[in-house]
N, C-alpha and C. Protein backbone atom coordinates (compact mmCIF):
# COMPACT_ATOMS: atom_id res chain seq x y z
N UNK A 1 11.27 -23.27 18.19
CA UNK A 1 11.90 -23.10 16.89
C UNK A 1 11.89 -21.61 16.53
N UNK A 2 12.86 -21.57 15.59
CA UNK A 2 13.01 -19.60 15.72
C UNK A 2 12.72 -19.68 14.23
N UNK A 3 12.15 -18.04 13.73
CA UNK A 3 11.36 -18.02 12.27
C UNK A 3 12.70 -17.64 12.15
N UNK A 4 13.18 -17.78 10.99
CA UNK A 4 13.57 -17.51 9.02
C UNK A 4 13.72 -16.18 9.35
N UNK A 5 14.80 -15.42 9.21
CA UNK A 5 14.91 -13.83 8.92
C UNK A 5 15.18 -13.12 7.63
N UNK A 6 14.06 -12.17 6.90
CA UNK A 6 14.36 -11.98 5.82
C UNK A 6 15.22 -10.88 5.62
N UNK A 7 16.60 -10.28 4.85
CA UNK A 7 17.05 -9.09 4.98
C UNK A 7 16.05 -8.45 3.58
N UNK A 8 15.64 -7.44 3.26
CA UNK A 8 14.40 -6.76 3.27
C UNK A 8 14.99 -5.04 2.57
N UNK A 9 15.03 -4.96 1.46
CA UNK A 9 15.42 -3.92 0.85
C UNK A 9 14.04 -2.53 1.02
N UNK A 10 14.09 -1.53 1.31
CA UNK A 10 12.63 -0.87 1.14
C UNK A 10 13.23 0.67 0.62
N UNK A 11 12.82 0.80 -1.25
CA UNK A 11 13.19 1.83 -1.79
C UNK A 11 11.77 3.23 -1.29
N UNK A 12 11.96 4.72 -0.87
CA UNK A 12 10.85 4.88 -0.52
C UNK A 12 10.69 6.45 -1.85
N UNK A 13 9.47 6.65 -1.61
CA UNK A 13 9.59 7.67 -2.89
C UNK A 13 10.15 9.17 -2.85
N UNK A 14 10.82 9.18 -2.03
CA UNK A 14 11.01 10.47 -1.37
C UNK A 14 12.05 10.35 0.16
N UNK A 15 12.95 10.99 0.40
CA UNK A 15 13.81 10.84 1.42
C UNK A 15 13.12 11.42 2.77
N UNK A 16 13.00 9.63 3.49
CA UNK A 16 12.50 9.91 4.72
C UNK A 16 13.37 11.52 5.35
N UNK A 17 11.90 11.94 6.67
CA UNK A 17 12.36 12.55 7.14
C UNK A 17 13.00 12.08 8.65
N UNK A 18 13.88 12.82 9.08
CA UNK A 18 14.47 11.99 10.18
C UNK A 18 13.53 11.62 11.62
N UNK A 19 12.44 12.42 12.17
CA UNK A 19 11.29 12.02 12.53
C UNK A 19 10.30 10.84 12.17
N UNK A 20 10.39 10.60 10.81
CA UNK A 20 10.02 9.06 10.46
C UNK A 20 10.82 8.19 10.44
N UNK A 21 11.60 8.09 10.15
CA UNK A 21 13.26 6.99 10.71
C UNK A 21 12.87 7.44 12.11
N UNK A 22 12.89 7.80 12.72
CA UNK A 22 13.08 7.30 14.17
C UNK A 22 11.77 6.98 14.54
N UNK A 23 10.74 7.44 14.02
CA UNK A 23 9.54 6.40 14.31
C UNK A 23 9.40 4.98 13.86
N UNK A 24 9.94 4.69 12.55
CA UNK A 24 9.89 3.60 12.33
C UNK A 24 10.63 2.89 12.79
N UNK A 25 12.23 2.97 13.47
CA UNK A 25 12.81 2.40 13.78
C UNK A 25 12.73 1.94 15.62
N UNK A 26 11.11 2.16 15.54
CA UNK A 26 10.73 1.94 17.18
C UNK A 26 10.12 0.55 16.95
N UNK A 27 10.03 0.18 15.65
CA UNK A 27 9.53 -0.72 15.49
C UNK A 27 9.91 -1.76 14.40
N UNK A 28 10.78 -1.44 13.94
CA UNK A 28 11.60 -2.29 13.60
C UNK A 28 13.04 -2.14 13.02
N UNK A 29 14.42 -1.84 13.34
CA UNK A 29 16.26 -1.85 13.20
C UNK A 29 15.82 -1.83 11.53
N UNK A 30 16.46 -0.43 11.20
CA UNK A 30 16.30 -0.27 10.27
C UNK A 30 17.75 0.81 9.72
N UNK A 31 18.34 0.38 8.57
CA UNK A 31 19.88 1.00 8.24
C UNK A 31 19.24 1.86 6.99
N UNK A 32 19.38 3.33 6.72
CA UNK A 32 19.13 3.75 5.97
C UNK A 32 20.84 4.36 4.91
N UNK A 33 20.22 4.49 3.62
CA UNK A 33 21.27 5.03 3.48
C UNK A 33 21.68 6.79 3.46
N UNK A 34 22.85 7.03 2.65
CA UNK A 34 23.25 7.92 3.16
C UNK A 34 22.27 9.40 2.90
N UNK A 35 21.10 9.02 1.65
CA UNK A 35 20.49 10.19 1.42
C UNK A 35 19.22 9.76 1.85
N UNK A 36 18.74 8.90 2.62
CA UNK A 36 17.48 8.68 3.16
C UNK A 36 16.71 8.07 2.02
N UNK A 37 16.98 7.04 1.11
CA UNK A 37 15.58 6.54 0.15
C UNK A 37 15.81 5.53 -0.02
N UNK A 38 16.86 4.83 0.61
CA UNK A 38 16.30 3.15 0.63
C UNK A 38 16.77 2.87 2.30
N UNK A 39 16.17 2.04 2.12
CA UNK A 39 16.45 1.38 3.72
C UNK A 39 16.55 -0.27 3.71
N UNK A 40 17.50 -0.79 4.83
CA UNK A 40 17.57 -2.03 4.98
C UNK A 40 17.29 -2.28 6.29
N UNK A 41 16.21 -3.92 6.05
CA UNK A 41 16.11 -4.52 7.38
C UNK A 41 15.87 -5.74 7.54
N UNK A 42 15.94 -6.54 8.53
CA UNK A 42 16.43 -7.91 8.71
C UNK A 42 14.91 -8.06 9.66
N UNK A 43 14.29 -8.98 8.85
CA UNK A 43 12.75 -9.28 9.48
C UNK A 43 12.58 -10.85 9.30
N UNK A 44 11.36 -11.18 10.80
CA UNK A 44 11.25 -12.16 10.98
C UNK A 44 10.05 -12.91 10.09
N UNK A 45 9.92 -13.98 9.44
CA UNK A 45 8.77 -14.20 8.88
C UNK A 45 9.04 -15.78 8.25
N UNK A 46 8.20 -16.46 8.06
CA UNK A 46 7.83 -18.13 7.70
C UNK A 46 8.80 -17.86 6.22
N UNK A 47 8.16 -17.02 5.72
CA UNK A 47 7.90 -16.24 4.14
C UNK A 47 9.19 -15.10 3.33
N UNK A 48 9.81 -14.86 2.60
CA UNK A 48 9.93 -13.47 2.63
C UNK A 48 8.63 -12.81 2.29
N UNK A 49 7.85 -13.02 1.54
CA UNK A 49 6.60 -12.36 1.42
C UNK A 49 5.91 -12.22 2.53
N UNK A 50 6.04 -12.96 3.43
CA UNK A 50 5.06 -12.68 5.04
C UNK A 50 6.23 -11.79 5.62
N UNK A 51 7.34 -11.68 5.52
CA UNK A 51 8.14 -10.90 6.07
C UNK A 51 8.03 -9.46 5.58
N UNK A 52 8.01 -9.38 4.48
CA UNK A 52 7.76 -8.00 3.78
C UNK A 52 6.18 -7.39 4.02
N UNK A 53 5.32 -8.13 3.81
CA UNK A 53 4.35 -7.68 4.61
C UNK A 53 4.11 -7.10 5.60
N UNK A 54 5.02 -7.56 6.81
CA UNK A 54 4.79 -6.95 8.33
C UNK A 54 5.35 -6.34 8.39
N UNK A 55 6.86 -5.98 7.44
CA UNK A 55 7.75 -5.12 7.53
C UNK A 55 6.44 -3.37 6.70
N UNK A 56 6.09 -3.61 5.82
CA UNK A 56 4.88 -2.58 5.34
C UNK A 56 4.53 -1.83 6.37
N UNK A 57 3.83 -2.82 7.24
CA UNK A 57 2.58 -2.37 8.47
C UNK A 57 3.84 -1.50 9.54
N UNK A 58 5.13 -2.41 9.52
CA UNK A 58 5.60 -1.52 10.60
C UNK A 58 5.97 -0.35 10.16
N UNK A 59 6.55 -0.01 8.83
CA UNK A 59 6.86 1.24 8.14
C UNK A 59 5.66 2.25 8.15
N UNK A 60 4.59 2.00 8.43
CA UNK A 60 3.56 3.03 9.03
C UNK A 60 3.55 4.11 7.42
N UNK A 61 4.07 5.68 7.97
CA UNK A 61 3.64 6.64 7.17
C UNK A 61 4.39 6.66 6.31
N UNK A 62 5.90 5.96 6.57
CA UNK A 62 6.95 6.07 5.59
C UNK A 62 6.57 5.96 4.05
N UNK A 63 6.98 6.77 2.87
CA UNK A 63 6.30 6.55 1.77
C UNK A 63 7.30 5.87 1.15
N UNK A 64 6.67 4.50 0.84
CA UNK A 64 7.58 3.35 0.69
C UNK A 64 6.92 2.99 -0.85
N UNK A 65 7.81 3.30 -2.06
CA UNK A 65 7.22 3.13 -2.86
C UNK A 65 7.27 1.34 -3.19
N UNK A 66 8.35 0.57 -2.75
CA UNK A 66 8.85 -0.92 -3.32
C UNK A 66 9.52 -1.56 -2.06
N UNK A 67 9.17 -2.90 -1.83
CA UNK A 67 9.83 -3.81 -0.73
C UNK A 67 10.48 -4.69 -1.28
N UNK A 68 11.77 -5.57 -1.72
CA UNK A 68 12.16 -6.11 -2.23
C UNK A 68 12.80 -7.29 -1.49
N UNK A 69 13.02 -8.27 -1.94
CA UNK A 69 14.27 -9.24 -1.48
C UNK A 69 15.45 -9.20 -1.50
N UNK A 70 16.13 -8.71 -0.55
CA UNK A 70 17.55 -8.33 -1.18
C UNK A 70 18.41 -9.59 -1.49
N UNK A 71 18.00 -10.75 -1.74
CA UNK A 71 19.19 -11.84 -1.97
C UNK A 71 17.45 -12.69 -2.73
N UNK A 72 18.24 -13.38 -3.55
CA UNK A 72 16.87 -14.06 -4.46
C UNK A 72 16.72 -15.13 -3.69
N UNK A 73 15.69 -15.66 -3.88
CA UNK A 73 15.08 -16.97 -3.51
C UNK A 73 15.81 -18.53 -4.11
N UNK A 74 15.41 -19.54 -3.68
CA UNK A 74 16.32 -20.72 -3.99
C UNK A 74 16.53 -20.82 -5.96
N UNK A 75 15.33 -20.43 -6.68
CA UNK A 75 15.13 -20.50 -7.59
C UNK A 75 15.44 -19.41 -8.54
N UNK A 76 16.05 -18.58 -7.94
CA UNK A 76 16.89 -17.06 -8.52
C UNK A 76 15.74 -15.76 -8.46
N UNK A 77 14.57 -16.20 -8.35
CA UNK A 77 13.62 -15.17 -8.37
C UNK A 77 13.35 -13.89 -6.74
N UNK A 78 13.42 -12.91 -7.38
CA UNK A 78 13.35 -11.97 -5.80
C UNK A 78 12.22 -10.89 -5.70
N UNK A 79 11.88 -10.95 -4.44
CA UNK A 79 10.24 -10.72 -4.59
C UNK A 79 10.28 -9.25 -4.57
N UNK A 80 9.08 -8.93 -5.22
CA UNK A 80 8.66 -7.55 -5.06
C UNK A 80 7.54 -7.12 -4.35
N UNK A 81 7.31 -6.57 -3.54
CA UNK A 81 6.18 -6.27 -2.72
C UNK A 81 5.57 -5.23 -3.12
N UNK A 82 4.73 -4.68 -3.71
CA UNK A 82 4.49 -3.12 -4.37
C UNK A 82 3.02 -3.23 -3.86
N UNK A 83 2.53 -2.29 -3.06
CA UNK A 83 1.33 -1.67 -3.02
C UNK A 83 0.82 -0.49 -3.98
N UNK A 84 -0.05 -0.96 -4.73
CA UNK A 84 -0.57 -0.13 -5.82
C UNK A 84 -1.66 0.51 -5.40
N UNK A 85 -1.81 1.75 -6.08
CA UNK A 85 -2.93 3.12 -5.15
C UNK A 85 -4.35 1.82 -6.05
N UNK A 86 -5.25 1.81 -5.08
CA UNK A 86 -6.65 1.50 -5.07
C UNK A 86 -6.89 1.29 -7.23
N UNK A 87 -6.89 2.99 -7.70
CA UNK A 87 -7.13 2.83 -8.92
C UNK A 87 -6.19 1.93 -10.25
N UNK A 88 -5.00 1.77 -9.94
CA UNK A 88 -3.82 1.45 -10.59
C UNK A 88 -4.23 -0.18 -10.41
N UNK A 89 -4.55 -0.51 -9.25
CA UNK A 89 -4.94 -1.96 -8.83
C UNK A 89 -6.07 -2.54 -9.40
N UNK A 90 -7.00 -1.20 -9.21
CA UNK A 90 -8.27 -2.03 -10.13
C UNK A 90 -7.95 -2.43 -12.12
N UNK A 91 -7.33 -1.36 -12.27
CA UNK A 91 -6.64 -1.35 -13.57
C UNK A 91 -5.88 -2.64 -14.25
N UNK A 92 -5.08 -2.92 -13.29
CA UNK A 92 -4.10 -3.92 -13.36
C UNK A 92 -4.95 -5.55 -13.18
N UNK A 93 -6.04 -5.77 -12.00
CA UNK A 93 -6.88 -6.85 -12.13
C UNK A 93 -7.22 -7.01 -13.11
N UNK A 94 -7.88 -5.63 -14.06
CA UNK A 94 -9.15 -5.59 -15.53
C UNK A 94 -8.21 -6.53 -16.69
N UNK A 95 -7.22 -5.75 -16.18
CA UNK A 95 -6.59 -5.98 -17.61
C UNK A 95 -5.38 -7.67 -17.85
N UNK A 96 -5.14 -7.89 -16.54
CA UNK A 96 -4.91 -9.20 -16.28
C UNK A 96 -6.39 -10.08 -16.58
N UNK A 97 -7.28 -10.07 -16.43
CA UNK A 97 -8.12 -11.19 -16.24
C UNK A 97 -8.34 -11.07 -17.69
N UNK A 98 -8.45 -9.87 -18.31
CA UNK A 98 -8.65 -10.06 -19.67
C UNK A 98 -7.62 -10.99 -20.63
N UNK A 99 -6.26 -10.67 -20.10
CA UNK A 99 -5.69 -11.55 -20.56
C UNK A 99 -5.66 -12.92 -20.24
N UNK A 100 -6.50 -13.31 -18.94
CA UNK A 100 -6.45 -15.09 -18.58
C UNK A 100 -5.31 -15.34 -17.37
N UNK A 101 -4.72 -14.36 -16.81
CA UNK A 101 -3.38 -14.02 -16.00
C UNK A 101 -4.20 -13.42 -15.11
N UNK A 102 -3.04 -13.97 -13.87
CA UNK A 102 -3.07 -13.31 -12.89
C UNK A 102 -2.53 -12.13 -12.19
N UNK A 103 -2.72 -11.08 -11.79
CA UNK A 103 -2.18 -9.33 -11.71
C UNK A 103 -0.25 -9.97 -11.33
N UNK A 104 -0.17 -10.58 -10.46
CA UNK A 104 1.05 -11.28 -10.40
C UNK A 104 1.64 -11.55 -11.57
N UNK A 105 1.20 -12.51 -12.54
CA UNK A 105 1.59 -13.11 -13.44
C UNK A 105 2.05 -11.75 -14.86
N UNK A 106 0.91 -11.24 -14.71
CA UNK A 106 1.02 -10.40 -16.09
C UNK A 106 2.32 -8.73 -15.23
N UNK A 107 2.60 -8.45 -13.76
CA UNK A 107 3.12 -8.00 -13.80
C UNK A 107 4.62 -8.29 -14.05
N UNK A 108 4.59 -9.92 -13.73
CA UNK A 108 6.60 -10.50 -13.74
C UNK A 108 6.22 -10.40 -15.19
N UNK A 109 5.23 -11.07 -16.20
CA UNK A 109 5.42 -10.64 -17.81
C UNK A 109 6.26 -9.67 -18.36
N UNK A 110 5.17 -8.82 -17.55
CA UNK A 110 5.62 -7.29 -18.54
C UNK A 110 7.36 -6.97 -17.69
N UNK A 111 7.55 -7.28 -16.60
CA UNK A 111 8.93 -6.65 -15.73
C UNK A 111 10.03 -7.92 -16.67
N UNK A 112 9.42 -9.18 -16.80
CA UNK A 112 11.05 -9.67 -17.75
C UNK A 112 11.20 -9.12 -19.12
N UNK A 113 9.67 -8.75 -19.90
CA UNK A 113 9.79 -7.84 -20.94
C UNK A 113 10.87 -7.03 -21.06
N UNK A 114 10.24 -5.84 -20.17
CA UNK A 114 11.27 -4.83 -19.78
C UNK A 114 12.53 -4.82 -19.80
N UNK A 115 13.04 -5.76 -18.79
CA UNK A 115 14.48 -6.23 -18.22
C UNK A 115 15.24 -6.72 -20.17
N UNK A 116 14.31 -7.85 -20.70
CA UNK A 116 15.17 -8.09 -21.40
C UNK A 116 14.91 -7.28 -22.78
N UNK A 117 13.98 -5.79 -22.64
CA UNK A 117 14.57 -4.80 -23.65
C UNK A 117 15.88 -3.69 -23.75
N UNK A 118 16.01 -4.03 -22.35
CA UNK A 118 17.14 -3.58 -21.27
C UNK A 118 18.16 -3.88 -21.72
N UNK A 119 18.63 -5.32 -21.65
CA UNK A 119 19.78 -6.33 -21.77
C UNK A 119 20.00 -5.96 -23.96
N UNK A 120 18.93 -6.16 -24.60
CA UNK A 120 18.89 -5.72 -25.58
C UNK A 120 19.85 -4.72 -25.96
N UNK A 121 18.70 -3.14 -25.44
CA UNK A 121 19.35 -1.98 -25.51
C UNK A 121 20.88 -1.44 -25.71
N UNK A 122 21.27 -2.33 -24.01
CA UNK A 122 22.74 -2.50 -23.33
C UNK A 122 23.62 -2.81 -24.27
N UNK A 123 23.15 -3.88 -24.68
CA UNK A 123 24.77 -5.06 -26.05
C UNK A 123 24.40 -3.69 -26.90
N UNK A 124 23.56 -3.39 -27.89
CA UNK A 124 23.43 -2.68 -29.01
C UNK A 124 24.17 -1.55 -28.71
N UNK A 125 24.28 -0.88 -27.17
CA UNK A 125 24.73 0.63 -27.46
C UNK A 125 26.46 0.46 -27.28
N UNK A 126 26.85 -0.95 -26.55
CA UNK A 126 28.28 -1.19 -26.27
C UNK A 126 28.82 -1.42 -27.98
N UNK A 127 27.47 -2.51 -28.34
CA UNK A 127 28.10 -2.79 -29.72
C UNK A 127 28.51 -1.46 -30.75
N UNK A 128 27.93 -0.67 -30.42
CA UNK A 128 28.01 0.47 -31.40
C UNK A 128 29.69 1.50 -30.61
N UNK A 129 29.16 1.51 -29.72
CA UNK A 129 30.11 2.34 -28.63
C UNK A 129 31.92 0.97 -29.01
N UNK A 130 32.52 -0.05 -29.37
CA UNK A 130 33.38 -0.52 -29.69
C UNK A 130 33.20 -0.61 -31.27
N UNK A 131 32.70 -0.59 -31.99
CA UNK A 131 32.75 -0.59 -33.41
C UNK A 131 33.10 0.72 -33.40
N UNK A 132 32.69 1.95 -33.17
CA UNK A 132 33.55 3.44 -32.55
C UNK A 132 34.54 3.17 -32.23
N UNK A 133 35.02 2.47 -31.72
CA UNK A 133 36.45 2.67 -31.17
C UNK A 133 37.22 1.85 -31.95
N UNK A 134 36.87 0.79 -32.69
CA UNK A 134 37.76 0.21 -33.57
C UNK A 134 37.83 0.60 -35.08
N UNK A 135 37.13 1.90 -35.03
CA UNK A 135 37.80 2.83 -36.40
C UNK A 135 38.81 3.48 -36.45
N UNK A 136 39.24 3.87 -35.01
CA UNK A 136 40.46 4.43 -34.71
C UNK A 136 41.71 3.59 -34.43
N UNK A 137 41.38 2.34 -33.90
CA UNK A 137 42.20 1.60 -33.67
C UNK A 137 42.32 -0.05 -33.97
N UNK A 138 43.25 -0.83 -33.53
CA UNK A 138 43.38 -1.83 -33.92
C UNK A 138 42.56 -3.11 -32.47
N UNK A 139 42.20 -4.00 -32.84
CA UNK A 139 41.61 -4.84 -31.95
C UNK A 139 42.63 -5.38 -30.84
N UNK A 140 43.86 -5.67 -31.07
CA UNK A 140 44.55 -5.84 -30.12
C UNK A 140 45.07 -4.56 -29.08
N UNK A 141 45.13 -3.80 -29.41
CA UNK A 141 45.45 -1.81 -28.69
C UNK A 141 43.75 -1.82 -27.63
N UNK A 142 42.90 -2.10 -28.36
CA UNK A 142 41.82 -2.18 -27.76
C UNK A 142 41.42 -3.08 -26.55
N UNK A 143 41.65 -4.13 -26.58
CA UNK A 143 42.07 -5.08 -25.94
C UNK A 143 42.61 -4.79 -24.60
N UNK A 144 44.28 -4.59 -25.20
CA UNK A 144 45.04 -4.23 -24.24
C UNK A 144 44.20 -3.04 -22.99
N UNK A 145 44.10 -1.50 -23.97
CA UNK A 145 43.52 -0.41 -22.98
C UNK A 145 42.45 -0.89 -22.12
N UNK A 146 41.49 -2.04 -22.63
CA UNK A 146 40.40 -2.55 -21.98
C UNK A 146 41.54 -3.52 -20.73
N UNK A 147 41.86 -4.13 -20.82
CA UNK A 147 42.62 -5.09 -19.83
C UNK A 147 43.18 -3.87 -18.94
N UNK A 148 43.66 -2.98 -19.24
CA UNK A 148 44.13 -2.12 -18.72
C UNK A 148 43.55 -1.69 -17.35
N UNK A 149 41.92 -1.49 -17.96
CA UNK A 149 41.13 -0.78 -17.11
C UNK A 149 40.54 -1.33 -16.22
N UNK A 150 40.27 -2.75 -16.74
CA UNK A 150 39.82 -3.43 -15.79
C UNK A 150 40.87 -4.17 -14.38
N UNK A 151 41.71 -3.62 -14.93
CA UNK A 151 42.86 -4.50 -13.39
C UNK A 151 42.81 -3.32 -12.65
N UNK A 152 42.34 -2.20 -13.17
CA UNK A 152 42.20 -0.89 -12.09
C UNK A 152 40.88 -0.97 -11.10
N UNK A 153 40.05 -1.75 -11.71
CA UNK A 153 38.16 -1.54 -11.85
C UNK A 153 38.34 -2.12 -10.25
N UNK A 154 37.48 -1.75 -8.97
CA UNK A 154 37.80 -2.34 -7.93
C UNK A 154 36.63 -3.35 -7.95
N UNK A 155 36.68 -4.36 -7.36
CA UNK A 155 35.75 -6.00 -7.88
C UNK A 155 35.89 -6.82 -8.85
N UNK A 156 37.40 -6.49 -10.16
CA UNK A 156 36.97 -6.97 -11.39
C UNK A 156 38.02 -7.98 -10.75
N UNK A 157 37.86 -9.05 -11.68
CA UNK A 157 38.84 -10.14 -11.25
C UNK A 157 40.27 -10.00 -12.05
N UNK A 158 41.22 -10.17 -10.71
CA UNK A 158 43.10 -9.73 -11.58
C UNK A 158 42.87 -10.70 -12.65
């Protein structure tokens, strides 16, 4: 039976140098992009989390700040693999257990927090950014220029 292949996003903190791409890629097919700070790769594993794992160990010196899932899981969720420096980790246990959570748990907390102060942010600054534009103009002119733009937009649907 053949394992599950995960494709395997790896953002790194700093643009490999081309001596580490070719070391790492002795050990595992790896597509970088065009400025060297993320990389893609297609790994074998039960898991994506067991996949991202071994994908870590093979990335060696590469300074890999985040391992991700590049396509979500059955349940929409996509994993994050983050190795935290020794002190940041002990930090993050203290303060999870204090809350009754697990370092897992209290980090997806605080990251949908985030995300949906994000989504927040986003509507409020569009909302403000078209209430601007409909002082000058009428809602249907608006409309239109918007329809406009989007049959240009490449991906938007005709």
């Amino acid at each position: 039976m053949t394992m599950p292949h995960h494709a395997l996003e790896v953002v790194l903190t700093r643009p490999a140098r081309p001596a580490e791409l070719r070391t790492a890629t002795r050990s595992v097919p790896l597509a970088a992009n065009c400025d060297g700070t993320r990389l893609m790769a297609l790994c074998p594993g039960k898991t994506a989390r067991r996949a991202a794992h071994r994908l870590r160990q093979h990335l060696g010196s590469l300074p890999v700040d985040v391992i991700t899932a590049h396509y979500p899981d059955q349940h929409g969720q996509v994993l994050l693999n983050i190795a935290w420096p020794p002190t940041t980790q002990a930090a993050l246990r203290h303060t999870a257990e204090k809350a009754g959570q697990s370092p897992e748990q209290m980090v997806e907390q605080t990251l949908r927090r985030a995300l949906d102060q994000h989504d927040r942010d986003e509507t409020e600054r569009l909302r403000r950014a078209v209430t601007h534009l409909l002082t000058g103009t009428t809602p249907a002119h608006l409309l239109t220029a918007l329809g406009h733009v989007l049959a240009r937009t490449p991906g938007a649907a005709p």
